[in-house]
C-alpha atoms as a PDB file:
ATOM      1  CA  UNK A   1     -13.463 -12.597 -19.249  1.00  0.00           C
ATOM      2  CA  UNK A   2     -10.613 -10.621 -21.158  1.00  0.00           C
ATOM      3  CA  UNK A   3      -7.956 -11.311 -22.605  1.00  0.00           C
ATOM      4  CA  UNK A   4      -4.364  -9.859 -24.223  1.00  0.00           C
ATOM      5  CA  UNK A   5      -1.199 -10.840 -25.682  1.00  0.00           C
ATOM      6  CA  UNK A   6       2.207  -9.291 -25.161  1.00  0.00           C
ATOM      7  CA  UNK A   7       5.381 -10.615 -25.600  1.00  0.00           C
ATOM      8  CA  UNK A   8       9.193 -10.117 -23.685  1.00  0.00           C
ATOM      9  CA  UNK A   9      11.594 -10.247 -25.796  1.00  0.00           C
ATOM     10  CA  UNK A  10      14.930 -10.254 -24.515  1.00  0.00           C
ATOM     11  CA  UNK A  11      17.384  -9.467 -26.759  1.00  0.00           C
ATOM     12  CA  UNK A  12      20.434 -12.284 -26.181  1.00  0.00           C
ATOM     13  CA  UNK A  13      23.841 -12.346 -28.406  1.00  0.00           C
ATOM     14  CA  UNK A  14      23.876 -16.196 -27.943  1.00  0.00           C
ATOM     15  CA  UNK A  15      20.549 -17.101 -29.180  1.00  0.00           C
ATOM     16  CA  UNK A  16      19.877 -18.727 -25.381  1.00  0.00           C
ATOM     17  CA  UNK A  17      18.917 -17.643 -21.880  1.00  0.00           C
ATOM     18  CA  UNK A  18      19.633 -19.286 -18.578  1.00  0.00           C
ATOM     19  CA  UNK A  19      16.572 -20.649 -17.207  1.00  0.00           C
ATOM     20  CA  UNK A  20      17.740 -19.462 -13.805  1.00  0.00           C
ATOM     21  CA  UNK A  21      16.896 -16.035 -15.081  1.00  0.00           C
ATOM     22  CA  UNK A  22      14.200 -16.759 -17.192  1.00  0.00           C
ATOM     23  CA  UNK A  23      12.150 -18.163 -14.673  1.00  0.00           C
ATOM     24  CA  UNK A  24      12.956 -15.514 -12.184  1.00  0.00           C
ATOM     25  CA  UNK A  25      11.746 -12.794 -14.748  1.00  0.00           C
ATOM     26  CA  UNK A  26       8.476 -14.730 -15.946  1.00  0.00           C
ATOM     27  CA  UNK A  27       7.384 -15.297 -12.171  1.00  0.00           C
ATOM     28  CA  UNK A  28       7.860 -11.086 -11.548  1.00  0.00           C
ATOM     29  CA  UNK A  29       5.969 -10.772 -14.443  1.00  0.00           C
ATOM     30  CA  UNK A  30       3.578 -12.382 -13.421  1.00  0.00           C
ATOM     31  CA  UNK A  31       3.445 -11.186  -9.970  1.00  0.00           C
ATOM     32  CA  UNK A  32       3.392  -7.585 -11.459  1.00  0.00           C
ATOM     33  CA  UNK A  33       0.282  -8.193 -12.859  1.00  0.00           C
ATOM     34  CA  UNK A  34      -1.627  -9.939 -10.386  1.00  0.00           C
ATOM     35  CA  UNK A  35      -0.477  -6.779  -7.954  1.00  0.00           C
ATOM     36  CA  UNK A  36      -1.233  -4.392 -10.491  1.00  0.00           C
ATOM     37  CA  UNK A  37      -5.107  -6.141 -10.915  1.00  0.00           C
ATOM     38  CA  UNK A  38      -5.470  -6.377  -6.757  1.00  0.00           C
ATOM     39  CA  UNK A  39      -4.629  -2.637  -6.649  1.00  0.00           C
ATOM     40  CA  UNK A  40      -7.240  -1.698  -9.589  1.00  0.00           C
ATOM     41  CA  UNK A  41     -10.003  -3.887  -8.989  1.00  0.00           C
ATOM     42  CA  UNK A  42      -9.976  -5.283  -5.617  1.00  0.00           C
ATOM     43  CA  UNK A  43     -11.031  -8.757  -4.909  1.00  0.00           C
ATOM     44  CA  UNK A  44     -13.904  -8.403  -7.964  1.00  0.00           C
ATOM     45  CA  UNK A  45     -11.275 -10.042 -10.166  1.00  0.00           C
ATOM     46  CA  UNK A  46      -8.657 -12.483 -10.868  1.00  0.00           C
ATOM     47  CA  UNK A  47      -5.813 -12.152 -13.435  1.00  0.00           C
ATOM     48  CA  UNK A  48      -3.465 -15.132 -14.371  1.00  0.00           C
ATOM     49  CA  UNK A  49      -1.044 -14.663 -17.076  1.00  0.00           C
ATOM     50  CA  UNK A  50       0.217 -18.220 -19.193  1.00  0.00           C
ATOM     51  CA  UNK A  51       2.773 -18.578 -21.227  1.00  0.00           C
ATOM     52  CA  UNK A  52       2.728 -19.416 -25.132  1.00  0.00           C
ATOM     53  CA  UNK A  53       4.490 -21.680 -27.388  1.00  0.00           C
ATOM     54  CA  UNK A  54       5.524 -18.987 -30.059  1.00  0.00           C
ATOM     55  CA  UNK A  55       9.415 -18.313 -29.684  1.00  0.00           C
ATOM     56  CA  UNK A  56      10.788 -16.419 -33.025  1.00  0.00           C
ATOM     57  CA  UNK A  57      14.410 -16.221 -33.736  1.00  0.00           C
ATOM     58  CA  UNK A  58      16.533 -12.882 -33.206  1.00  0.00           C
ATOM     59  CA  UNK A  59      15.711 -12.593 -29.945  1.00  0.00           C
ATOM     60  CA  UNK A  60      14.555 -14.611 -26.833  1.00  0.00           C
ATOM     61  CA  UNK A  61      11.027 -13.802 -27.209  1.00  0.00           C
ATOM     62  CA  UNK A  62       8.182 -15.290 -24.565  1.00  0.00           C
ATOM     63  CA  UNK A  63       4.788 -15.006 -25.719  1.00  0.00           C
ATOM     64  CA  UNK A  64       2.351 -14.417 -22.587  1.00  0.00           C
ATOM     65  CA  UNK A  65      -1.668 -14.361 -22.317  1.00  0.00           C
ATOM     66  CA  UNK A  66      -3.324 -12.456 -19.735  1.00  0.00           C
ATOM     67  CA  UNK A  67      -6.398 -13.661 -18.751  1.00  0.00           C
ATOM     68  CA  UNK A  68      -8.674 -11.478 -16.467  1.00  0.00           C
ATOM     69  CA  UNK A  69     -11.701 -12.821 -15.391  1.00  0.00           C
ATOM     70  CA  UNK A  70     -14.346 -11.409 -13.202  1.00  0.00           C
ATOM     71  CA  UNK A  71     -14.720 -13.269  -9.934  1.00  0.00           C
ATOM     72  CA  UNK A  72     -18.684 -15.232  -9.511  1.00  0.00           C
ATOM     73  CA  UNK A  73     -19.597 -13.419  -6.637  1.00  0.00           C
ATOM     74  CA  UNK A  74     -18.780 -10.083  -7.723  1.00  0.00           C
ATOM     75  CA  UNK A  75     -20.645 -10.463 -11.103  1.00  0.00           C
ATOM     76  CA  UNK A  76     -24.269  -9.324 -10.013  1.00  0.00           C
ATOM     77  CA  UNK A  77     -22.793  -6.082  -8.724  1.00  0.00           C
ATOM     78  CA  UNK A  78     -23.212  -3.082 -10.927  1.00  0.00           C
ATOM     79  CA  UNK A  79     -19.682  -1.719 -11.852  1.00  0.00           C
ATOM     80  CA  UNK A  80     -18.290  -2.918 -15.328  1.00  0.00           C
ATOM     81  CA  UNK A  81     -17.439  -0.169 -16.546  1.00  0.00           C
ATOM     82  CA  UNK A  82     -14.665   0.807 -13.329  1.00  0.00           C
ATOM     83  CA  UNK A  83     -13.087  -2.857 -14.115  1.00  0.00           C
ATOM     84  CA  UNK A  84      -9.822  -2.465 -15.765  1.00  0.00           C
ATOM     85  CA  UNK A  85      -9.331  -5.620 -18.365  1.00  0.00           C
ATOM     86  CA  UNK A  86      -6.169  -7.391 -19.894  1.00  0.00           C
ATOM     87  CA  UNK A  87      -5.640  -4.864 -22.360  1.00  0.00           C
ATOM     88  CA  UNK A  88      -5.968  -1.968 -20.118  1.00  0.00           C
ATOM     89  CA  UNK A  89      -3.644  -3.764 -17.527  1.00  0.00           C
ATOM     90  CA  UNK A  90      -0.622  -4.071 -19.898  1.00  0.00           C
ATOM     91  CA  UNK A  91      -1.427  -0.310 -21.219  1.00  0.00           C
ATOM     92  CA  UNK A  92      -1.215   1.507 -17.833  1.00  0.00           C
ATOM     93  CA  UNK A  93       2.221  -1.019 -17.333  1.00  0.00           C
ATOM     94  CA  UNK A  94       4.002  -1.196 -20.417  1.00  0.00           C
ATOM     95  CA  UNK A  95       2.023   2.110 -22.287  1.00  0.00           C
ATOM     96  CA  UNK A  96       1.479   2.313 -25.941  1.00  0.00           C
ATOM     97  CA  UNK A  97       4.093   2.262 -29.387  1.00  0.00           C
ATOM     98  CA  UNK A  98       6.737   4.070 -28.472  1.00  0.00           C
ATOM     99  CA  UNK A  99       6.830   5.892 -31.760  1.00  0.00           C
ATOM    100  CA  UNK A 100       3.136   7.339 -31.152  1.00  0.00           C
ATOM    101  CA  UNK A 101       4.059   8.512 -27.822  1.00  0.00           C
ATOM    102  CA  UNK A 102       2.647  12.047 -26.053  1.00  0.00           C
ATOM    103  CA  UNK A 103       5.309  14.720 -24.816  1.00  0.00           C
ATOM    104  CA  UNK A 104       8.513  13.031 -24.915  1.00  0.00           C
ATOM    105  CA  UNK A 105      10.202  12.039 -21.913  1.00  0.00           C
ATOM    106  CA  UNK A 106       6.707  11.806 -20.938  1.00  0.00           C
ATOM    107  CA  UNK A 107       5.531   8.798 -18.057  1.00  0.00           C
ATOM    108  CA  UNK A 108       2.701   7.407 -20.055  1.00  0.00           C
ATOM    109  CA  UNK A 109       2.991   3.780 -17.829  1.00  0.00           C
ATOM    110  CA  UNK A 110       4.494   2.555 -14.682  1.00  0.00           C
ATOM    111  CA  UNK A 111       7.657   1.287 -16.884  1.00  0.00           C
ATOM    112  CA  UNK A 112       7.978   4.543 -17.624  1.00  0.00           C
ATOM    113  CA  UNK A 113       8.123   5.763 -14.260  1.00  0.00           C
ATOM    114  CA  UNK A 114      10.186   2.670 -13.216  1.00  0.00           C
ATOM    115  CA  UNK A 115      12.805   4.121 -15.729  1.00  0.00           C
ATOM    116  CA  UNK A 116      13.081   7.197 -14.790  1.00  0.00           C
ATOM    117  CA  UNK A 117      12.976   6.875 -11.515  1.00  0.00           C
ATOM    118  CA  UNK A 118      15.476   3.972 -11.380  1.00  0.00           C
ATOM    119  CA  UNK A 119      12.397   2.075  -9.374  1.00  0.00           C
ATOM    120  CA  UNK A 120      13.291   4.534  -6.447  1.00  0.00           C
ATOM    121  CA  UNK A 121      10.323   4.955  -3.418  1.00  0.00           C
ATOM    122  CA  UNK A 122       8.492   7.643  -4.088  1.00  0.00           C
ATOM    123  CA  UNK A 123       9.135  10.926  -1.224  1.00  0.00           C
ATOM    124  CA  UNK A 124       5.239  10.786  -1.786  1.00  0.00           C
ATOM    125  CA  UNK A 125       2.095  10.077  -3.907  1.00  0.00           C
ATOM    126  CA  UNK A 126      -0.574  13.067  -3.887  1.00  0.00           C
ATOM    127  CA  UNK A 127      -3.522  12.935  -5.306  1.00  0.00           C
ATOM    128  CA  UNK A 128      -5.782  16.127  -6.677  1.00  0.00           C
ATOM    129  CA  UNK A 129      -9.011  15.203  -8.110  1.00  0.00           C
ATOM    130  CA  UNK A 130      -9.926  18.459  -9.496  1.00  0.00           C
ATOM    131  CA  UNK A 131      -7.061  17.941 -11.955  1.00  0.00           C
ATOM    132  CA  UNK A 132      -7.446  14.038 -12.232  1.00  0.00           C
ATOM    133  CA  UNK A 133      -3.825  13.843 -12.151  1.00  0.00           C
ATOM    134  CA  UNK A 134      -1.656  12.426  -9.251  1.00  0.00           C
ATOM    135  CA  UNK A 135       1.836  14.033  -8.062  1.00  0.00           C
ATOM    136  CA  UNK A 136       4.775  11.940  -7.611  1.00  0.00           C
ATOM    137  CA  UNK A 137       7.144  13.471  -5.350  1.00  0.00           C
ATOM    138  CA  UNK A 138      10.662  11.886  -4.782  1.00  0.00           C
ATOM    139  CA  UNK A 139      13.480  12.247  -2.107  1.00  0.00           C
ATOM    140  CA  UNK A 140      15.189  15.029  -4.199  1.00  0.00           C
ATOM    141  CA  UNK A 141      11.552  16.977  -4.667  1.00  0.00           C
ATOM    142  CA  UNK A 142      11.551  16.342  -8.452  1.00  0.00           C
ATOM    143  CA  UNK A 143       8.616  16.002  -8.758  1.00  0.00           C
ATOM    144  CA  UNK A 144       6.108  14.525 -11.651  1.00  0.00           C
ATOM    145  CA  UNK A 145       2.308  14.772 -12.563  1.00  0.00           C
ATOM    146  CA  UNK A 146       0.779  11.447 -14.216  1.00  0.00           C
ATOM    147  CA  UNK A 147      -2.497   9.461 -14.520  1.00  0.00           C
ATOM    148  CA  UNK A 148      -4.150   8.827 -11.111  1.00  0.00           C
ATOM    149  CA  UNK A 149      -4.097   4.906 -12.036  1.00  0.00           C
ATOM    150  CA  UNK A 150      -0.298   5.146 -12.999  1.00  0.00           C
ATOM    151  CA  UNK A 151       0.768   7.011  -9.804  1.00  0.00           C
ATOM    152  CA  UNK A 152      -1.006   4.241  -7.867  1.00  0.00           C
ATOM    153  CA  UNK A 153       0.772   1.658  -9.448  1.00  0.00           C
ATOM    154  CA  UNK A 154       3.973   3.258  -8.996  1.00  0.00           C
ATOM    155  CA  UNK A 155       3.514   3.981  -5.497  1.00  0.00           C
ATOM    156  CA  UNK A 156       3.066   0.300  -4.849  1.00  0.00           C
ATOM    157  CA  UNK A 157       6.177  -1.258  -3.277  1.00  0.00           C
ATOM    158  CA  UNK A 158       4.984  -4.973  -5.149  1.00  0.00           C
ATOM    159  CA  UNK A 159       5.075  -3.515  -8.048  1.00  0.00           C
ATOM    160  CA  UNK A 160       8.029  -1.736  -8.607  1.00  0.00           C
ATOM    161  CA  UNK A 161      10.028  -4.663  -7.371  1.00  0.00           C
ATOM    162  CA  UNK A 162       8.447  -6.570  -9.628  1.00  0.00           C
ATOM    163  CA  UNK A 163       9.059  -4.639 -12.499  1.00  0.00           C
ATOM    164  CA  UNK A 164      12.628  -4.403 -10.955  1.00  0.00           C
ATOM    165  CA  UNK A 165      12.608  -8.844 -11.386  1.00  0.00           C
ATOM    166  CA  UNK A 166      11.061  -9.156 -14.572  1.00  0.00           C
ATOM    167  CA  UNK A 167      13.934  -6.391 -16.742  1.00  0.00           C
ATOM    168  CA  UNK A 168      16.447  -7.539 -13.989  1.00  0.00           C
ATOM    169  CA  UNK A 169      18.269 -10.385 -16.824  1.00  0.00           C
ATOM    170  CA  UNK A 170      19.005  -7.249 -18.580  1.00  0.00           C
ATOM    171  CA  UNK A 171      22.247  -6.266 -16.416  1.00  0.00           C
ATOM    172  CA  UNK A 172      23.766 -10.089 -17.985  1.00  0.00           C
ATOM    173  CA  UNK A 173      26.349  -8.633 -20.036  1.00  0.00           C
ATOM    174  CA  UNK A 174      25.050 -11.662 -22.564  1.00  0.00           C
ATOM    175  CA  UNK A 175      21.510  -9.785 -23.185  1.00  0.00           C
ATOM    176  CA  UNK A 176      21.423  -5.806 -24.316  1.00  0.00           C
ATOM    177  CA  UNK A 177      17.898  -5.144 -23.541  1.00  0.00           C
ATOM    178  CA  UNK A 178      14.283  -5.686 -23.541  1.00  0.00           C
ATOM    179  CA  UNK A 179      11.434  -5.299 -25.746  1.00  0.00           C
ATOM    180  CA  UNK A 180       7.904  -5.441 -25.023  1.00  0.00           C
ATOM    181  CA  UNK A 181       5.832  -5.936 -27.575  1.00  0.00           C
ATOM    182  CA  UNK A 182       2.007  -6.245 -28.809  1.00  0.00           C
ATOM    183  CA  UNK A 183       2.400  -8.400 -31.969  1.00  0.00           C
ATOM    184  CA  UNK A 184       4.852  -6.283 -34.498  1.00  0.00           C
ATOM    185  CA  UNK A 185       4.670  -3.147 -32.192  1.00  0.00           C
ATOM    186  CA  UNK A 186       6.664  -2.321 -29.400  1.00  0.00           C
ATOM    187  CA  UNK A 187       5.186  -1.207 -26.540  1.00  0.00           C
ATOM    188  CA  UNK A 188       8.087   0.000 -24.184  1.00  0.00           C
ATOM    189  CA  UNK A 189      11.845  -0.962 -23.928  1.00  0.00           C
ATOM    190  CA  UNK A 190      14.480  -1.347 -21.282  1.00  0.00           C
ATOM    191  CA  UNK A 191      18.455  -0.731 -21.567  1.00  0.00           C
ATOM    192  CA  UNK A 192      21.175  -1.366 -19.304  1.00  0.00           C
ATOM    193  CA  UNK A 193      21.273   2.856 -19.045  1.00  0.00           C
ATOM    194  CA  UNK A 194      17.594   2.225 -17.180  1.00  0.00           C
ATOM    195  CA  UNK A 195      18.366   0.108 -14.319  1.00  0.00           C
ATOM    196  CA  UNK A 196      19.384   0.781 -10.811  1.00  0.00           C
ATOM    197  CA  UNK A 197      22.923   0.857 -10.382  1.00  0.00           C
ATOM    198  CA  UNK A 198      22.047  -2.394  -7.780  1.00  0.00           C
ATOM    199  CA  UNK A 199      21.406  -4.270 -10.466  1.00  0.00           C
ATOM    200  CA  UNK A 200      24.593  -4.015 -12.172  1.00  0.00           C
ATOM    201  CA  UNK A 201      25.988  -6.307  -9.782  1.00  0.00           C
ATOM    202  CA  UNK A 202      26.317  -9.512 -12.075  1.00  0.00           C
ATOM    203  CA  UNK A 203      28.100  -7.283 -14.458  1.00  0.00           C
ATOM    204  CA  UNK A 204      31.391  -6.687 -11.519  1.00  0.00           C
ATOM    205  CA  UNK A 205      31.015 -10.215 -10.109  1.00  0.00           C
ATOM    206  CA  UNK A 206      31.045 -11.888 -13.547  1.00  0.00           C
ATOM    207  CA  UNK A 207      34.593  -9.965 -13.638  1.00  0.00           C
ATOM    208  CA  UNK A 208      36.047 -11.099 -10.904  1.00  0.00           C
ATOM    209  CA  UNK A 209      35.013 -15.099 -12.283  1.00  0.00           C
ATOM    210  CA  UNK A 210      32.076 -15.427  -9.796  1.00  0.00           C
ATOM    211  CA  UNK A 211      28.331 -15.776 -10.731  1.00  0.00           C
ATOM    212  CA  UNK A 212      25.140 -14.365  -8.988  1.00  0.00           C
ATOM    213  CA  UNK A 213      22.320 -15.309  -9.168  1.00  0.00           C
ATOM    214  CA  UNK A 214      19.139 -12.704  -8.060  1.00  0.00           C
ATOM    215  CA  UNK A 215      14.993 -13.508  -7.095  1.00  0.00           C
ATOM    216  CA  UNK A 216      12.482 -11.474  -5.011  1.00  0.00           C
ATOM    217  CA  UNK A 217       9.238 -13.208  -4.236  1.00  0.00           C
ATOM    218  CA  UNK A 218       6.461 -12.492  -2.303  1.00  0.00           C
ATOM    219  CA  UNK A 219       6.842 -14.986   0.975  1.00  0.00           C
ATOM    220  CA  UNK A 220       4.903 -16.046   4.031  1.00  0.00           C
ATOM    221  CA  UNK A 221       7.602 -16.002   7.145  1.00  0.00           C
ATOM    222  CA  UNK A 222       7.613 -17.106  10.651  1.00  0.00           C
ATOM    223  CA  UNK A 223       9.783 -14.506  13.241  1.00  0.00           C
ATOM    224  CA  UNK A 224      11.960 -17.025  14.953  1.00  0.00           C
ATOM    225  CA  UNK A 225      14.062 -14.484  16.337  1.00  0.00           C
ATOM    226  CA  UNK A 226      13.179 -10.116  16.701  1.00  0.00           C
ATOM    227  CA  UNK A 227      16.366  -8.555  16.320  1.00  0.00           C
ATOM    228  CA  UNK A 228      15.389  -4.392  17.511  1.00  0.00           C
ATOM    229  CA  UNK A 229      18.478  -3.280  16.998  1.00  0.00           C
ATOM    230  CA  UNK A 230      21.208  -3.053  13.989  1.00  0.00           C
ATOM    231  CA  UNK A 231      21.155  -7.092  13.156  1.00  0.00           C
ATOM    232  CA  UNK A 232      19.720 -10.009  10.869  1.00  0.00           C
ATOM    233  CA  UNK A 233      16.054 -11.382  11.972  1.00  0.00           C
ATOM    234  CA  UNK A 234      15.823 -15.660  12.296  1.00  0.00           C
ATOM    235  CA  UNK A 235      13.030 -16.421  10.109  1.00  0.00           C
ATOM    236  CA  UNK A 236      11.667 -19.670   8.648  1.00  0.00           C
ATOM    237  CA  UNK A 237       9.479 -20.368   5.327  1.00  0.00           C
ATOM    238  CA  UNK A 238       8.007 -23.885   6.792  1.00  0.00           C
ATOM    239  CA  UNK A 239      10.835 -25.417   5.655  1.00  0.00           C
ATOM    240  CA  UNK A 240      14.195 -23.871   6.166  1.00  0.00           C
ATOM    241  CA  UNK A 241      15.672 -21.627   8.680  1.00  0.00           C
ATOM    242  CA  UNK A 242      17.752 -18.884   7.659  1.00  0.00           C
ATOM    243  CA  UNK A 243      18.741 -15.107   8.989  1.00  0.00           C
ATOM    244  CA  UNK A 244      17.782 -11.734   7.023  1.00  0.00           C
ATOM    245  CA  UNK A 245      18.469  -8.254   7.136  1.00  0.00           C
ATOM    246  CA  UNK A 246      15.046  -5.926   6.866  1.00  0.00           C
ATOM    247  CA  UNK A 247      15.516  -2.397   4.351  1.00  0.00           C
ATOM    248  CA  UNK A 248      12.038  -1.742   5.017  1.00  0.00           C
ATOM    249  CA  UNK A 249      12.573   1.960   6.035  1.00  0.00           C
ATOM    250  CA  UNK A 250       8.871   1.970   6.907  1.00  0.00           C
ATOM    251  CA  UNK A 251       8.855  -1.085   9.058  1.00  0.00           C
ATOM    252  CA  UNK A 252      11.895  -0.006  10.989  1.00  0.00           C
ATOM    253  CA  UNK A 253      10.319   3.531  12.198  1.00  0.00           C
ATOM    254  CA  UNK A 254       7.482   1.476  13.453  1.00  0.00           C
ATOM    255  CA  UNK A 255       9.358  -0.695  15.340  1.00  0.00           C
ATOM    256  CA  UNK A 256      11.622   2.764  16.529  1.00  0.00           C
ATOM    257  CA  UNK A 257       7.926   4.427  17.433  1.00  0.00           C
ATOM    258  CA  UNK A 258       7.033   1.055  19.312  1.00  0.00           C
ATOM    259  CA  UNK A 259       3.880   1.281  16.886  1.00  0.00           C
ATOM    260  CA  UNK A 260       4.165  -2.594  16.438  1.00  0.00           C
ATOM    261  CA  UNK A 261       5.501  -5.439  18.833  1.00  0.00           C
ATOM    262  CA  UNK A 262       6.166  -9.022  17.860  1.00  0.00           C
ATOM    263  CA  UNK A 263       5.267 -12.147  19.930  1.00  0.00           C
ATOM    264  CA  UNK A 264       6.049 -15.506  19.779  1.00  0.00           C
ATOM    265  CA  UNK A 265       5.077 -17.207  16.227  1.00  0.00           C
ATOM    266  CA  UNK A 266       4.113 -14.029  14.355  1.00  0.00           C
ATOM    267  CA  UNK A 267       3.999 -13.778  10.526  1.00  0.00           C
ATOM    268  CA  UNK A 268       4.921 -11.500   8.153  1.00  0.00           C
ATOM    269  CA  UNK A 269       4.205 -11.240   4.300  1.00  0.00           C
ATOM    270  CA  UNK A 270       7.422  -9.899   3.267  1.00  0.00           C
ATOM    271  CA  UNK A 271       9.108  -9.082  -0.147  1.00  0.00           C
ATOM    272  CA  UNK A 272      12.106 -10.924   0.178  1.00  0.00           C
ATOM    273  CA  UNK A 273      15.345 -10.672  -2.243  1.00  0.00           C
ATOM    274  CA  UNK A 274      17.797 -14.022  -2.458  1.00  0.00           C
ATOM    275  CA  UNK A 275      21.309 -13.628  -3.861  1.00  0.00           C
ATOM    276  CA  UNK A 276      23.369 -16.300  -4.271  1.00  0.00           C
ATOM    277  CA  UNK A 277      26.948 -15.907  -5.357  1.00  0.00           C
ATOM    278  CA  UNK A 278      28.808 -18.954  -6.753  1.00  0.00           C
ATOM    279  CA  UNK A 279      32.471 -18.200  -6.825  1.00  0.00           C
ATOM    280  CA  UNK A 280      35.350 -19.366  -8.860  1.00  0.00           C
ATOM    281  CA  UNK A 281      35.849 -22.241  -6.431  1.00  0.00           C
ATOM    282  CA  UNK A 282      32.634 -23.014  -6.948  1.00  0.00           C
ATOM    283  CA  UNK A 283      31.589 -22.372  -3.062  1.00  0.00           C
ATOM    284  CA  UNK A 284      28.051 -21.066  -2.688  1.00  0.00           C
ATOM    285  CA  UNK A 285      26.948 -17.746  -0.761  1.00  0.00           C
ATOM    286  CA  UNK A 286      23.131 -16.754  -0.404  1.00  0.00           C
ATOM    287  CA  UNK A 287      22.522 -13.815   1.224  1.00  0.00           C
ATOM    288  CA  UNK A 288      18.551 -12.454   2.562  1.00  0.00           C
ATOM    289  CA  UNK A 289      17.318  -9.106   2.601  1.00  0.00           C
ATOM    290  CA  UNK A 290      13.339  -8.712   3.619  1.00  0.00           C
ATOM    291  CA  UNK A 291      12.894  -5.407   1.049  1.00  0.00           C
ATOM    292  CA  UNK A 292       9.247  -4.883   2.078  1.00  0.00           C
ATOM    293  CA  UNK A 293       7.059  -5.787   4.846  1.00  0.00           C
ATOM    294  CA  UNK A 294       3.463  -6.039   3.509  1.00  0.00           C
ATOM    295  CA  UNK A 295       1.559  -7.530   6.355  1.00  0.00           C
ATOM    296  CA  UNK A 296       2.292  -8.507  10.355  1.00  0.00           C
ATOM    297  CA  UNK A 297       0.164 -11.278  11.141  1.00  0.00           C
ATOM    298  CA  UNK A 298       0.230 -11.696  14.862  1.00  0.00           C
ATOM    299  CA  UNK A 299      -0.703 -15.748  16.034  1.00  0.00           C
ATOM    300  CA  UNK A 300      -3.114 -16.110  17.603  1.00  0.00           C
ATOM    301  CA  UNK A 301      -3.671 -16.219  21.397  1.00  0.00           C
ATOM    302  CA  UNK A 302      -5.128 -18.512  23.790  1.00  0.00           C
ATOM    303  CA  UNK A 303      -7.316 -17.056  26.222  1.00  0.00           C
ATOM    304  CA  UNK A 304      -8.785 -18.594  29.113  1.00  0.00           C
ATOM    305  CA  UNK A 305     -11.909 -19.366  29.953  1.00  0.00           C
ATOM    306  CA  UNK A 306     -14.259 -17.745  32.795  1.00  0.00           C
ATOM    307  CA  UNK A 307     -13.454 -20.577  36.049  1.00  0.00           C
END
């Protein structure tokens, strides 16, 4: 097992956060690294990340621990030194002090990326061995050469919108940014300057008196009802109904290419966003968008038996 400590610390002019953002953020955290471990290491390895009781004043700082441990059955098998650990995790995420960086401007980490980028989908991801490097290409053909494991990151729709959940309480006009740290040094940071203009949504409805309220999660879905053209989907999570609009660009030229069908009581693993907007009369609005499909999981079928 390894193991590594790193901090969030959310810098808040009240000396308080909202736990309806807090939690939000720590579960995308979370999520980040979990996806960021699958991608790396495969099913060899498990990483969960815990929070610790060490909250200093001056900012709303939450202590985390990363545990990665290597799974029993993969243990016997002879690759150690191609597992990336805790500390390596958090590196190739967050990257190292900012004040010993390379080039600057340069995308040392996936946060970088994320910044720079605005957490945009990459045009494409190419890879040249020769060089060990791995080209980013986005819609506007600017274009950037990083580390093979950080382009792979990057190019992961999971991760991005994770990263996108955990600095997302930054665009509260109440917080100014985020730190991450590594004890006293500080690791990477995020403004309100490096977030998508989406996210500076709370910001114009907290003007106009109402309050919203943001979460993507990774979810397990039921179709109830295919919608093929311009429309919401029905879906259910096993306990609710409710109606959603799919972005997936990806998903929706499949469906265009008839390169996927849907039957009755599919599945989907989906990246879904909730927003719910509580206006001044205090009425309550939630709204669905399916960001990502990750998986179509077709149920299965009966088939008859030879009379």
């Amino acid at each position: 097992m390894s193991k590594s400590h790193f901090q969030l610390a959310y810098d808040v002019r009240a000396g308080t956060m909202d736990v309806n953002e807090l939690a939000p953020a720590l579960l995308a955290t979370g999520d980040l690294l979990r996806e960021a471990n699958r991608q790396l290491n495969g099913e060899r390895s498990d990483v969960t990340v815990k929070v610790q009781s060490d909250f200093r004043r001056g900012s709303f700082e939450v202590a985390l621990v990363v545990d990665h441990t290597i799974l029993e059955q993969a243990k016997n098998l002879l690759f150690p030194a191609s597992m990336v650990g805790a500390a390596a995790l958090i590196k190739l995420l967050f990257g190292t002090e900012i004040g010993k960086r390379g080039v600057v401007g340069a995308s040392e980490s996936v946060l970088d990326l994320w910044k720079r980028f605005k957490g945009e989908r990459p045009k494409s991801v190419i890879e040249d061995p020769e060089k060990k490097i791995t080209i980013i290409i986005m819609g506007d053909n600017n274009e950037v050469a990083v580390n093979p494991q950080i382009g792979s990151l990057y190019g992961n729709d999971a991760i991005r919108y994770s990263i996108g959940g955990a600095v997302h309480p930054v665009a509260n006009p109440e917080i100014k940014g985020l730190e991450i740290r590594k004890g006293e040094t500080i690791l990477n940071e995020v403004t309100k300057g490096d977030l998508p203009a989406a996210t500076d949504e709370l910001s114009s409805s907290e003007a106009t008196g109402a309050k919203v309220l943001r979460a993507t999660k990774e979810v397990m879905l039921k179709v109830i009802r295919a919608n093929f053209e311009k429309g919401k989907w029905g879906f259910s999570d096993g306990m609710a109904r409710f109606s959603a609009d799919i972005a997936d660009p990806e998903f929706k030229r499949q469906l265009d290419a008839k390169e996927i069908g849907f039957y009755k009581d599919d599945r989907i693993l989906a990246l879904l966003t909730t927003t719910q907007v509580v206006t001044e009369q205090e009425t309550l609005e939630s709204r669905y968008v399916i960001d990502k499909v990750l998986k179509h999981i077709h149920a299965p079928r009966q088939v008859d038996l030879p009379q």
